[in-house]
C-alpha atoms as a PDB file:
ATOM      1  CA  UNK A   1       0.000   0.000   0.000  1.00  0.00           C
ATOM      2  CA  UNK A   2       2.106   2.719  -1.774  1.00  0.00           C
ATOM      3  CA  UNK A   3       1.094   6.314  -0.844  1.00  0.00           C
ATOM      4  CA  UNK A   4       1.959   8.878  -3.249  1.00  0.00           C
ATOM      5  CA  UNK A   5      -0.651  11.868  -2.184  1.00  0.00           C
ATOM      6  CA  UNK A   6      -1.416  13.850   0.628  1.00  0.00           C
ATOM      7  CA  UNK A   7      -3.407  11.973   3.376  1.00  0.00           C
ATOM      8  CA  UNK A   8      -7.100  14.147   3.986  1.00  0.00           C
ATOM      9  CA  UNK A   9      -9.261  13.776   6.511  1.00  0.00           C
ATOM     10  CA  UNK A  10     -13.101  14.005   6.236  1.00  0.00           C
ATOM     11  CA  UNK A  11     -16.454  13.697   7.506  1.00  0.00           C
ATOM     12  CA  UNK A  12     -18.481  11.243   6.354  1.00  0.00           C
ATOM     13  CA  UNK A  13     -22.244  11.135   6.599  1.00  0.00           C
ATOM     14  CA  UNK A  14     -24.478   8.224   7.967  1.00  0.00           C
ATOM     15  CA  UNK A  15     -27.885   9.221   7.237  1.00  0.00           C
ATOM     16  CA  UNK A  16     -29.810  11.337   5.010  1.00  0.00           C
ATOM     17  CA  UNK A  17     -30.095  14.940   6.436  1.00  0.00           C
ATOM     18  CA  UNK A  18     -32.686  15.390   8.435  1.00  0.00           C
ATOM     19  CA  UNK A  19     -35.945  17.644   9.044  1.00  0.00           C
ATOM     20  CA  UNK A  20     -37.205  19.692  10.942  1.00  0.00           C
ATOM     21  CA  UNK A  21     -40.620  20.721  12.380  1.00  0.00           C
ATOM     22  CA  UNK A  22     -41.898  21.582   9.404  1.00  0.00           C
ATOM     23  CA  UNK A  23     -40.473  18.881   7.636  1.00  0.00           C
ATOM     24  CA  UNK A  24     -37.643  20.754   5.812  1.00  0.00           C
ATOM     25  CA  UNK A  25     -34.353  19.975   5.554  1.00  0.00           C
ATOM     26  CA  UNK A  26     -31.955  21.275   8.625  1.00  0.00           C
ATOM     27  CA  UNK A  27     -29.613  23.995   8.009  1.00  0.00           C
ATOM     28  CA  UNK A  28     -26.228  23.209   6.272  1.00  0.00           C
ATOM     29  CA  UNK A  29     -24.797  24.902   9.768  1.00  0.00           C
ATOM     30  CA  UNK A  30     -26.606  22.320  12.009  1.00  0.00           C
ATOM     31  CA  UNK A  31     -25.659  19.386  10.287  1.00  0.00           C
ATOM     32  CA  UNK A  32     -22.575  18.596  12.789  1.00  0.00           C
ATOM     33  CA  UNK A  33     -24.834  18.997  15.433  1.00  0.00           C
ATOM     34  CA  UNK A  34     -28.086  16.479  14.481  1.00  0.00           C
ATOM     35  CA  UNK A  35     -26.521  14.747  11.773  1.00  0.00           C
ATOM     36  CA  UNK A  36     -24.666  11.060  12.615  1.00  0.00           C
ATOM     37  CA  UNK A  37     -21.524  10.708  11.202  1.00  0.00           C
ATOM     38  CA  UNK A  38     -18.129   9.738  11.524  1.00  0.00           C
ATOM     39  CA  UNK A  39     -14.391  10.223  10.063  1.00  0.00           C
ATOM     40  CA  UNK A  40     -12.745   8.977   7.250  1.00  0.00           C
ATOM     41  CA  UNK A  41      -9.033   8.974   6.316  1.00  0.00           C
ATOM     42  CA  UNK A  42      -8.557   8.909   2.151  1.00  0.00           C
ATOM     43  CA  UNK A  43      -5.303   8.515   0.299  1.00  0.00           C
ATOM     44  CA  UNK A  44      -4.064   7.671  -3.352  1.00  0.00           C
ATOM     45  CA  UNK A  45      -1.573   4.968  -4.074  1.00  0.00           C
ATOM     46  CA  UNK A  46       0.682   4.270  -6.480  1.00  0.00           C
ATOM     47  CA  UNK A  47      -1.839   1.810  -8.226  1.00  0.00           C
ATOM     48  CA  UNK A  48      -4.074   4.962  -8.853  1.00  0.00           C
ATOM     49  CA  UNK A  49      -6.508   2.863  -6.861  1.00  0.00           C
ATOM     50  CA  UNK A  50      -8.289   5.453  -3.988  1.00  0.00           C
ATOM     51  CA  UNK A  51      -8.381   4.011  -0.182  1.00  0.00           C
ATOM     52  CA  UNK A  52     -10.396   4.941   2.933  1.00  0.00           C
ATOM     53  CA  UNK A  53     -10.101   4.084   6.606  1.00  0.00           C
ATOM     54  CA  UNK A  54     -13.307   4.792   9.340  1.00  0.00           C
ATOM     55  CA  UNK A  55     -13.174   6.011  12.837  1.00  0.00           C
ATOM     56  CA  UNK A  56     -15.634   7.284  15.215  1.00  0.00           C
ATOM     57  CA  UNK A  57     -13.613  10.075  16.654  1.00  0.00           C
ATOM     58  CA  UNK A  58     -11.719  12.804  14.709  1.00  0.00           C
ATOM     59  CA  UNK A  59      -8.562  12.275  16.854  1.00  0.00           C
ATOM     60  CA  UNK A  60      -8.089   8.969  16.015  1.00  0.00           C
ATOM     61  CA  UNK A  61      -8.376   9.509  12.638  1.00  0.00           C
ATOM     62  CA  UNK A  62      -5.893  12.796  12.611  1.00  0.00           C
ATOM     63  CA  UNK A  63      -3.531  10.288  13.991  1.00  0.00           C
ATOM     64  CA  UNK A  64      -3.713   7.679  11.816  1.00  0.00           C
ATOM     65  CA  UNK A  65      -3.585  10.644   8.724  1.00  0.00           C
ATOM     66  CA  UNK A  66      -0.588  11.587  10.590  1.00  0.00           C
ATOM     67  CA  UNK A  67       1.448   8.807  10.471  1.00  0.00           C
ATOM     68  CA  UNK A  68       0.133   8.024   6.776  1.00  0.00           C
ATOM     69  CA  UNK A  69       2.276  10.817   6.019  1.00  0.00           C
ATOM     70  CA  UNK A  70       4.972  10.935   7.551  1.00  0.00           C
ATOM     71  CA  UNK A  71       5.660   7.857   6.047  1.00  0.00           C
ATOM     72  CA  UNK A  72       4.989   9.979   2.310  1.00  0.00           C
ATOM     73  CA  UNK A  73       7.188  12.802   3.734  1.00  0.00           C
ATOM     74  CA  UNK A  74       9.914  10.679   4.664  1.00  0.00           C
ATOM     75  CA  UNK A  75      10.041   8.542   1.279  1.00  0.00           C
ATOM     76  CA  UNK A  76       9.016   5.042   3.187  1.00  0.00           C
ATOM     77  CA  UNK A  77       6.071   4.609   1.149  1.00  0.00           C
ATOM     78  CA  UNK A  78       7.260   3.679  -1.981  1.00  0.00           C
ATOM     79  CA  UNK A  79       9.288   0.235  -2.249  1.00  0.00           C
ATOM     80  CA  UNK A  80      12.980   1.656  -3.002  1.00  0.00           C
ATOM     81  CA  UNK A  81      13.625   0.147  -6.888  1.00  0.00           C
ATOM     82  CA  UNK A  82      16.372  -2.209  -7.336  1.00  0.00           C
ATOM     83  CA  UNK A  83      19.881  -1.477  -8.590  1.00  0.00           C
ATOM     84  CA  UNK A  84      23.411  -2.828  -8.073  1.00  0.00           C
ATOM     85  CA  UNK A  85      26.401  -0.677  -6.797  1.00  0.00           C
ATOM     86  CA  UNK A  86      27.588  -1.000  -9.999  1.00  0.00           C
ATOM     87  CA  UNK A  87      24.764   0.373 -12.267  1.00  0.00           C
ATOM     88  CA  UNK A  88      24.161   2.970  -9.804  1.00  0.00           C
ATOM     89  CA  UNK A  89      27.990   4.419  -9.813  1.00  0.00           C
ATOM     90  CA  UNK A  90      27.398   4.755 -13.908  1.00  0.00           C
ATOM     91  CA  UNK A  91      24.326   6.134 -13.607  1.00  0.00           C
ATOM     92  CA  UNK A  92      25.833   8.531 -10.660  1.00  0.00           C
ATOM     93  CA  UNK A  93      28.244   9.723 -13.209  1.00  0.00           C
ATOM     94  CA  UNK A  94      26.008  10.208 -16.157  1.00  0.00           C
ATOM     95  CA  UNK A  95      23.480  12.530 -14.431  1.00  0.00           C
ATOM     96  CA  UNK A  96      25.446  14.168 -12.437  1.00  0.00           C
ATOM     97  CA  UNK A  97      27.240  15.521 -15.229  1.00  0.00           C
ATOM     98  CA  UNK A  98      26.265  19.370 -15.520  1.00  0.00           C
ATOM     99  CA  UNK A  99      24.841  19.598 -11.970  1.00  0.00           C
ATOM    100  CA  UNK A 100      28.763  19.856 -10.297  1.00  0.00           C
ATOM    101  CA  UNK A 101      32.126  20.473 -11.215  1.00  0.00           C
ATOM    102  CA  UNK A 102      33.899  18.561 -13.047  1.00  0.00           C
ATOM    103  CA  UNK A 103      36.481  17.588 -10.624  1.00  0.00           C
ATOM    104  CA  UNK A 104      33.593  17.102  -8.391  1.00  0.00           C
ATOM    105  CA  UNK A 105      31.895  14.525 -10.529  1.00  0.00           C
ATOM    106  CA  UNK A 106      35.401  12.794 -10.657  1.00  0.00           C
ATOM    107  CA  UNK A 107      35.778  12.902  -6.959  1.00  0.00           C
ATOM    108  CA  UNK A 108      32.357  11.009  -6.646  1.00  0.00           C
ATOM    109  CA  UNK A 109      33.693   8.324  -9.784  1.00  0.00           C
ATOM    110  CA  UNK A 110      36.817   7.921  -7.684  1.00  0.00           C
ATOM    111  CA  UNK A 111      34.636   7.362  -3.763  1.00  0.00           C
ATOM    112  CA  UNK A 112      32.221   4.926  -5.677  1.00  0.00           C
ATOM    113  CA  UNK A 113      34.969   3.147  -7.384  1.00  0.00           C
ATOM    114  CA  UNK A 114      37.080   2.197  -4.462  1.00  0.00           C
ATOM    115  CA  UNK A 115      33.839   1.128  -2.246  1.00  0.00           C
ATOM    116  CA  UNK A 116      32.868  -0.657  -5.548  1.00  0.00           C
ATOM    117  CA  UNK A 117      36.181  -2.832  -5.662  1.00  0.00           C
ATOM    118  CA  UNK A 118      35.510  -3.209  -2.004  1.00  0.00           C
ATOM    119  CA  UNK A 119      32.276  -4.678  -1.653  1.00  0.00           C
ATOM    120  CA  UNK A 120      31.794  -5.640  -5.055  1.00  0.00           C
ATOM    121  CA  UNK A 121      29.732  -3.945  -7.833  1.00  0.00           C
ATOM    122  CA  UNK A 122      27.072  -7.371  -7.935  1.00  0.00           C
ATOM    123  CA  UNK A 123      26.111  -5.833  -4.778  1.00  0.00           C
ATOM    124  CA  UNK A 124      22.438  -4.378  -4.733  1.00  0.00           C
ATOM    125  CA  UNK A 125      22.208  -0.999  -2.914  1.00  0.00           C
ATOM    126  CA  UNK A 126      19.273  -2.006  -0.790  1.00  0.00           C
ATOM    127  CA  UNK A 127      21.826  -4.588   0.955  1.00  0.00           C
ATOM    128  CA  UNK A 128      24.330  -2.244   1.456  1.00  0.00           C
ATOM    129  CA  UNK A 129      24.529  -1.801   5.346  1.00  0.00           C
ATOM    130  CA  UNK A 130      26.268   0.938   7.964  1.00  0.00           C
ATOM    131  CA  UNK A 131      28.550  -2.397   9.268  1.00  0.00           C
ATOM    132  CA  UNK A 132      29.710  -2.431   4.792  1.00  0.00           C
ATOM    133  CA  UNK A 133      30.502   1.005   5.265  1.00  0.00           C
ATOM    134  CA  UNK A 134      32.490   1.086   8.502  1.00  0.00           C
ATOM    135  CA  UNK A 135      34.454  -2.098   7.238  1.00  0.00           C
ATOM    136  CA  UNK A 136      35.270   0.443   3.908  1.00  0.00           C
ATOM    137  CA  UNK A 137      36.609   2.853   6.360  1.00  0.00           C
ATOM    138  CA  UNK A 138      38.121   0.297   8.367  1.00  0.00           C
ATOM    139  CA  UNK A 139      40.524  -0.778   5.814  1.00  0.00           C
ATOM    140  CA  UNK A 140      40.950   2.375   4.244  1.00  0.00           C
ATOM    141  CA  UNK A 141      42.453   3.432   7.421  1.00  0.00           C
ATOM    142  CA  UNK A 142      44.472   0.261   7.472  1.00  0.00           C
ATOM    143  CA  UNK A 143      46.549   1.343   4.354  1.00  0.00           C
ATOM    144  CA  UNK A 144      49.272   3.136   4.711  1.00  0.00           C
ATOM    145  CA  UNK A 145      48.833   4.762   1.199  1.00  0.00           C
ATOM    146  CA  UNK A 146      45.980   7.160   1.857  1.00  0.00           C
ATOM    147  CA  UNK A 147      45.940   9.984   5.238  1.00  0.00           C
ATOM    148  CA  UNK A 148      42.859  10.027   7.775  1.00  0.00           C
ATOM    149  CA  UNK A 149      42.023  13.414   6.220  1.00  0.00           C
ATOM    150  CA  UNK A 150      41.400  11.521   2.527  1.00  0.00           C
ATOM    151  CA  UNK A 151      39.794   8.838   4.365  1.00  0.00           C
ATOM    152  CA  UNK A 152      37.039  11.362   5.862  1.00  0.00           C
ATOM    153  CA  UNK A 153      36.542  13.008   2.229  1.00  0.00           C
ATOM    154  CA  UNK A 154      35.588   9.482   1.024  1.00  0.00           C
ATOM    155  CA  UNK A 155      33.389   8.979   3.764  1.00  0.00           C
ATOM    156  CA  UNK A 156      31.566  12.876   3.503  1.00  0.00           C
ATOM    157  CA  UNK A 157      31.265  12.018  -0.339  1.00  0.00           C
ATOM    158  CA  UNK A 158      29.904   8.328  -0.168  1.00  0.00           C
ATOM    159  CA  UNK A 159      27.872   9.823   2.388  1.00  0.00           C
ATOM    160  CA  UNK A 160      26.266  12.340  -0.257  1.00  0.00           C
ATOM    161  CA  UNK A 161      26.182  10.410  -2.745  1.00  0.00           C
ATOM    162  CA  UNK A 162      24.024   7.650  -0.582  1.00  0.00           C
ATOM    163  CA  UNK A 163      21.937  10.896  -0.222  1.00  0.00           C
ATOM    164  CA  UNK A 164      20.726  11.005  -3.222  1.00  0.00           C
ATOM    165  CA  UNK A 165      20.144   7.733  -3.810  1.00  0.00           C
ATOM    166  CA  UNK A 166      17.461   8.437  -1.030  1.00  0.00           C
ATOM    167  CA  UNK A 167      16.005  11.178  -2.988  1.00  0.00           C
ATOM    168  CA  UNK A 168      15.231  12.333  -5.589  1.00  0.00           C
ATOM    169  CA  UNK A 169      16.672   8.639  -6.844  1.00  0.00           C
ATOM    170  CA  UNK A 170      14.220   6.279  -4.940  1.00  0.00           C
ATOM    171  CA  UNK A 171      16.675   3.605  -4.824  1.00  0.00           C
ATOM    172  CA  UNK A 172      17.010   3.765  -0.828  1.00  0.00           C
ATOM    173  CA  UNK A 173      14.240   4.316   1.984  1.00  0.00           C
ATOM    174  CA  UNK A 174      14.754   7.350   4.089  1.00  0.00           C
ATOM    175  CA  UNK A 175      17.601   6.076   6.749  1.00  0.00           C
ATOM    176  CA  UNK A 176      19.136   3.617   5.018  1.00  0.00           C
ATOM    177  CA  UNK A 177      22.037   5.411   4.032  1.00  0.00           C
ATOM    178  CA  UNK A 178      24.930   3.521   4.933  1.00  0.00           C
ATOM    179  CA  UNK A 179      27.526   5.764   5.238  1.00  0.00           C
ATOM    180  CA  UNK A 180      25.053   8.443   7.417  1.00  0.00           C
ATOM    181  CA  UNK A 181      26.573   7.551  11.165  1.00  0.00           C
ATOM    182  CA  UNK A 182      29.883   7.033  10.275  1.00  0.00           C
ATOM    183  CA  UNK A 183      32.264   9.436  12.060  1.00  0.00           C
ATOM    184  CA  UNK A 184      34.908  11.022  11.113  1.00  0.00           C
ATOM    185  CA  UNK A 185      38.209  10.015  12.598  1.00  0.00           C
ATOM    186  CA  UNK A 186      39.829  12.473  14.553  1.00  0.00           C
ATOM    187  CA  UNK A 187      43.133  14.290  13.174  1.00  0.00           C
ATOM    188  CA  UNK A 188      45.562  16.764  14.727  1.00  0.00           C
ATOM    189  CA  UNK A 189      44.879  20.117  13.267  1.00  0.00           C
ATOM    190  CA  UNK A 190      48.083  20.996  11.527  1.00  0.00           C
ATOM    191  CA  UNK A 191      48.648  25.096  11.617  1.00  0.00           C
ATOM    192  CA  UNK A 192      48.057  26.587   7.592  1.00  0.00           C
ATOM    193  CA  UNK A 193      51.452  26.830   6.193  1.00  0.00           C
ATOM    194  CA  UNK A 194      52.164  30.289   4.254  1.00  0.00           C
ATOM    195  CA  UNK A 195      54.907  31.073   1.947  1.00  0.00           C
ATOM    196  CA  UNK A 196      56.798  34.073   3.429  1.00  0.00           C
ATOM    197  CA  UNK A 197      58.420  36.969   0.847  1.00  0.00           C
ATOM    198  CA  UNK A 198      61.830  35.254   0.927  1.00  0.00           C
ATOM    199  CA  UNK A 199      60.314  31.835  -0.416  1.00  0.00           C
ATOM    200  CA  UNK A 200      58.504  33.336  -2.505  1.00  0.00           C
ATOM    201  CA  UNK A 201      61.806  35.810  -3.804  1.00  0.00           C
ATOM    202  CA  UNK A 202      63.398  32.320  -3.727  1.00  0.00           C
ATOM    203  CA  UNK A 203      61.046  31.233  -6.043  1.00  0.00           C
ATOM    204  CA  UNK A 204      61.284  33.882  -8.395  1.00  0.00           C
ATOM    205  CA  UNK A 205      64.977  33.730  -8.415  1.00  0.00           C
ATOM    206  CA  UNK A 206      65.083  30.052  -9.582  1.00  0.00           C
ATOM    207  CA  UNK A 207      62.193  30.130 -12.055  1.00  0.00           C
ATOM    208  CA  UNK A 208      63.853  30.465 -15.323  1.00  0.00           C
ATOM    209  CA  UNK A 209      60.320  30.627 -17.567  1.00  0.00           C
ATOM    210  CA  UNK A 210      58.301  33.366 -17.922  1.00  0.00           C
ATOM    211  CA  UNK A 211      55.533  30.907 -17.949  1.00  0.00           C
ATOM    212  CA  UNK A 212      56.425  29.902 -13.821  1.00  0.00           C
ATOM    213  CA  UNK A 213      57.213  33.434 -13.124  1.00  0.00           C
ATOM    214  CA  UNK A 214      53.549  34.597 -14.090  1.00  0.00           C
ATOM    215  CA  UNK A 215      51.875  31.415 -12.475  1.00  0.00           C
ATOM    216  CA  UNK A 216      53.800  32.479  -9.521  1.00  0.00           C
ATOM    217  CA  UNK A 217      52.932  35.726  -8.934  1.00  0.00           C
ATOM    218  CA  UNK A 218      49.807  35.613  -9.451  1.00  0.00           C
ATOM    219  CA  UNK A 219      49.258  32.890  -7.296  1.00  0.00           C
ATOM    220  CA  UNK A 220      51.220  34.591  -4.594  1.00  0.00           C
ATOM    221  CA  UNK A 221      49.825  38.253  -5.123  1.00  0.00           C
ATOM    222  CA  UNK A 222      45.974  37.129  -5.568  1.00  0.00           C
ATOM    223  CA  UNK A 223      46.105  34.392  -3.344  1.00  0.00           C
ATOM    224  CA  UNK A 224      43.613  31.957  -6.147  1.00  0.00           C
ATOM    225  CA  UNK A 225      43.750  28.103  -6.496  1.00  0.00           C
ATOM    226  CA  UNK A 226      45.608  26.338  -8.571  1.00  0.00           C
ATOM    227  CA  UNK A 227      42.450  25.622 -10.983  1.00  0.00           C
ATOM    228  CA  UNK A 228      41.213  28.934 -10.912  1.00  0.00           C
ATOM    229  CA  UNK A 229      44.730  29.939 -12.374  1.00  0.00           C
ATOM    230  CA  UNK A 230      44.583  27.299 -15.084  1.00  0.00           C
ATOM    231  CA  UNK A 231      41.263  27.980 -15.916  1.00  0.00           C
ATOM    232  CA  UNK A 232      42.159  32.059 -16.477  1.00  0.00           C
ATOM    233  CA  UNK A 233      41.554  33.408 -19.570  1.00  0.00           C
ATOM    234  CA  UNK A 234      42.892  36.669 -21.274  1.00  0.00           C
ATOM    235  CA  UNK A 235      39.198  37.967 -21.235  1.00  0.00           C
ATOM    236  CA  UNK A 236      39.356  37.500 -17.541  1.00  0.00           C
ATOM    237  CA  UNK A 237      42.183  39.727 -16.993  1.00  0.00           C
ATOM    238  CA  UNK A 238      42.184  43.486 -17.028  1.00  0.00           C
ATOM    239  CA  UNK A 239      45.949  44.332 -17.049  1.00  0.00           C
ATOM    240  CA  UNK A 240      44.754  48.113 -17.228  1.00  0.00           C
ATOM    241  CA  UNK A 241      43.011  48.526 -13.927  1.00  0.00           C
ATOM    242  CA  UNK A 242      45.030  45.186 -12.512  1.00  0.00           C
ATOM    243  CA  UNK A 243      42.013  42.611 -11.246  1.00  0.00           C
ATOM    244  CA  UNK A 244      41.013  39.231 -12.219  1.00  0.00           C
ATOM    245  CA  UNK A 245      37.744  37.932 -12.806  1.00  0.00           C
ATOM    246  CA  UNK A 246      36.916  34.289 -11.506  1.00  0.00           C
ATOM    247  CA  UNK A 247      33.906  33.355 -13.643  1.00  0.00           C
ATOM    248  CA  UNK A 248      31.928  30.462 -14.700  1.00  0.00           C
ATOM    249  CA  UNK A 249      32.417  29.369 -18.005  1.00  0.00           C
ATOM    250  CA  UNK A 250      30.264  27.182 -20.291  1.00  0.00           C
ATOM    251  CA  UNK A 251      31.806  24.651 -22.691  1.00  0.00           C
ATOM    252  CA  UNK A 252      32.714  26.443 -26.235  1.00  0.00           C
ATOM    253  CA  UNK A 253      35.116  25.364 -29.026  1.00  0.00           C
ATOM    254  CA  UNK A 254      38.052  26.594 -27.522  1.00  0.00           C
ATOM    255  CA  UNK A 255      36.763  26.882 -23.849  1.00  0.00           C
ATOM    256  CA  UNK A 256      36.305  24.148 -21.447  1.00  0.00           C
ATOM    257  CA  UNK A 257      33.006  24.374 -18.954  1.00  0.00           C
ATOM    258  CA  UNK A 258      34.146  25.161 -15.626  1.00  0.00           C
ATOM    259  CA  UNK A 259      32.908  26.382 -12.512  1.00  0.00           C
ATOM    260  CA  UNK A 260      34.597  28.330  -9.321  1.00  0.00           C
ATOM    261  CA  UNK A 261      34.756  26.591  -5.969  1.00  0.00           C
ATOM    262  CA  UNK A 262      31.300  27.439  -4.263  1.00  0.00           C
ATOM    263  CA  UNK A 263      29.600  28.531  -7.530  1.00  0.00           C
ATOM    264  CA  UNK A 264      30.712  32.154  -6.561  1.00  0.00           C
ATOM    265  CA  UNK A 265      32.034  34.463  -9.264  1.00  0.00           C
ATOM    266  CA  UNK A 266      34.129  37.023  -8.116  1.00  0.00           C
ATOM    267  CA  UNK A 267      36.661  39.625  -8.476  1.00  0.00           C
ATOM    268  CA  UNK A 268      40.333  39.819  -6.896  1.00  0.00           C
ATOM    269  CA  UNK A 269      43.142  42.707  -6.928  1.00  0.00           C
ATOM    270  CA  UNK A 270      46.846  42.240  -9.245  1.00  0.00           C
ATOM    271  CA  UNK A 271      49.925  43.438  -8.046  1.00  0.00           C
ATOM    272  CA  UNK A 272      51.712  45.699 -10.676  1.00  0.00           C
ATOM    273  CA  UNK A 273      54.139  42.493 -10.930  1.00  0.00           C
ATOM    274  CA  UNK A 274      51.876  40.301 -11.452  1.00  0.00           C
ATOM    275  CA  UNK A 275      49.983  42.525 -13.851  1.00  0.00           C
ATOM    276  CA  UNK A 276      52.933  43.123 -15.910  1.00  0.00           C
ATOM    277  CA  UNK A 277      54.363  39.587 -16.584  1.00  0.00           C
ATOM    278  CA  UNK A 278      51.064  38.537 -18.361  1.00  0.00           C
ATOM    279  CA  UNK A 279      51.730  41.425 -20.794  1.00  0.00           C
ATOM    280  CA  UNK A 280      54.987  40.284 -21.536  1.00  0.00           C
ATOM    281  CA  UNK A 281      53.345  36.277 -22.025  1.00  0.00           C
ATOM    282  CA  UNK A 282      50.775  38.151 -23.873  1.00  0.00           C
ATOM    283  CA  UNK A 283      53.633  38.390 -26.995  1.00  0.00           C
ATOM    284  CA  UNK A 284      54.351  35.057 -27.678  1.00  0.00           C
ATOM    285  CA  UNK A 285      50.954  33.666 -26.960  1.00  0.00           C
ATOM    286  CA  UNK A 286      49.158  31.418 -29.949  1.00  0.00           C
ATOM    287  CA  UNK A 287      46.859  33.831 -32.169  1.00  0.00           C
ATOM    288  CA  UNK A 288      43.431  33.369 -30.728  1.00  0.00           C
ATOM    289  CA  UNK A 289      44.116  31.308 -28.305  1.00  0.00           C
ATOM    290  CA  UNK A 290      42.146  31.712 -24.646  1.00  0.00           C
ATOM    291  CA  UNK A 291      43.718  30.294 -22.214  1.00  0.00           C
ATOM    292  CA  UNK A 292      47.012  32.511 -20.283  1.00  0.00           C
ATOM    293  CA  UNK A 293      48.013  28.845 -18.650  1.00  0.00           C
ATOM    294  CA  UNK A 294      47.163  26.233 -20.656  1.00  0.00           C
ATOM    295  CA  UNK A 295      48.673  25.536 -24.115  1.00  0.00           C
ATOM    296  CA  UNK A 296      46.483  24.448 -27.449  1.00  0.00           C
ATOM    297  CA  UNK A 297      47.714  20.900 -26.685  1.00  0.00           C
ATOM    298  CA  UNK A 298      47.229  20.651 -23.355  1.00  0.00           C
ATOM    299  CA  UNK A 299      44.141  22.076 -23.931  1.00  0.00           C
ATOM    300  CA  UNK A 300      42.972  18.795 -26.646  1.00  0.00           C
ATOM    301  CA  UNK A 301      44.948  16.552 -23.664  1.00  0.00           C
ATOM    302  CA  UNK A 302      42.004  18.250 -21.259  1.00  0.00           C
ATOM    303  CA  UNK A 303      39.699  17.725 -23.464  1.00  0.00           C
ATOM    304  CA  UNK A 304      40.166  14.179 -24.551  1.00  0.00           C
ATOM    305  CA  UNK A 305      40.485  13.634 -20.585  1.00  0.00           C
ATOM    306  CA  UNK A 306      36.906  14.555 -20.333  1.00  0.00           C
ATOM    307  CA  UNK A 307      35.320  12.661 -22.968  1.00  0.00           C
ATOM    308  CA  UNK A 308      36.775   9.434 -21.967  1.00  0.00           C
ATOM    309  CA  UNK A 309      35.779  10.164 -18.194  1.00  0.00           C
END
């Protein structure tokens, strides 16, 4: 008994309405009052087929509607469709695609894979249990490969990605995501490490490309990530009044889609250094080409990359 409707609650009649006096029909407003009835819970289910339940008292049957739907709200009343660990980390990947990042989709492939390989991708979701996702964990932290702090990422994004499963997929009942109570271990907190002037000088000193001297400074002087830099493109850079635009960017011949960290555009300050060196990179830079970072053949490497993932 699927519901798939919001649960109502009515009064239902038991007798004709009746008369008064002069043998008309009571009031509409006095009906509650002289008329027998009782209460009736109705719902819809999944079979399009309409159901009822009686009671004599309108608590009772509040309750009942209640719990009726919670059961909608909470995604228990539809029996979660079947699907192996396997055929769910393909689909994962497919729809996800244009929702997230691209190194966020390939963060998910990589989480999915490794529980895949550990549990096996014959595995059907439903089966999947917290004590499958704790022994994932478990021997993850038993390697001496991977860090605690990797460890947790996997678990956060296994975690999410069991979300969704939930809902909107409808291949999991709300709760049964395995990887919802596992913890994260705890690590020391190391301080942030930043590169003083005389690194960074150091830097400069021994970089013998222009190429590294502009990816350093800018990185140093604006302070962006290391894919925000690659993903820089002369329209994004206004070497007259010295900022940089982080932008979105949607997938063009020569332009790879990409989004910023948090969705957020934004705009950040140049140093006259760092301002300058792009001007002089500016010269020998391919005719028509975007990118300040990324050469034309990196750029097909990129985009092969993608396709195949």
């Amino acid at each position: 008994m699927a519901i798939v409707e919001k649960v109502g609650v009515y009064r239902k009649w038991l007798e004709p309405v009746p008369k008064d006096k002069n043998d008309n029909p009571i009031p509409k407003s006095e009906w509650a009052r002289k008329r027998l009835y009782c209460w009736v819970v109705r719902w819809c289910g999944t079979n399009k087929k309409k159901y009822g339940k009686l009671f004599k008292k309108r608590k009772e049957a509040e309750r009942y509607a209640l719990d009726l739907q919670k059961q909608v709200n909470l995604g228990r009343a539809d029996r979660p469709q079947k699907i192996t660990l396997h055929d769910f980390r393909v689909e994962h990947e497919r729809v996800m695609k244009g929702q997230v990042a691209y190194a966020t989709i390939q963060e998910h492939k990589r989480a999915l894979e490794l529980f895949e390989n550990f549990i096996g991708g014959s595995f059907a979701l439903s089966r999947i249990h917290p004590r499958h996702a704790e022994a994932f964990v478990t021997n993850c932290l038993a390697s001496n490969e991977v860090s605690v702090a990797t460890v947790n990422k996997w678990a956060r994004t296994l975690k999410s990605i069991f979300t969704r499963a939930i809902d909107p997929r409808g291949y999991l009942a709300e709760g049964q995501n395995p990887f919802s109570k596992i913890k994260e271990r705890k690590i020391t907190e190391r301080p942030i490490r930043y590169v003083d002037l005389m690194e960074y000088t150091a830097l400069m000193d021994v970089a013998t490309k222009l190429w590294w001297k502009a990816f350093l400074s800018i990185a140093y002087g604006s302070g962006l990530r290391l894919n925000e830099i690659l993903h820089l493109t002369w329209a994004d850079v206004d070497l007259g009044q010295h900022h940089i635009k982080v932008k979105a960017k949607k997938a063009k011949a020569d332009i790879l889609a990409w989004e910023p960290k948090g969705r957020k555009n934004r705009t950040v300050p140049m140093s006259n250094e760092s301002a300058k060196l792009p001007v002089d990179m500016q010269v020998n830079s391919p005719e028509l080409h975007p990118y300040i970072f990324v050469s034309p053949e990196r750029l097909d490497r990129m985009k092969k990359r993608r396709k195949v993932g």
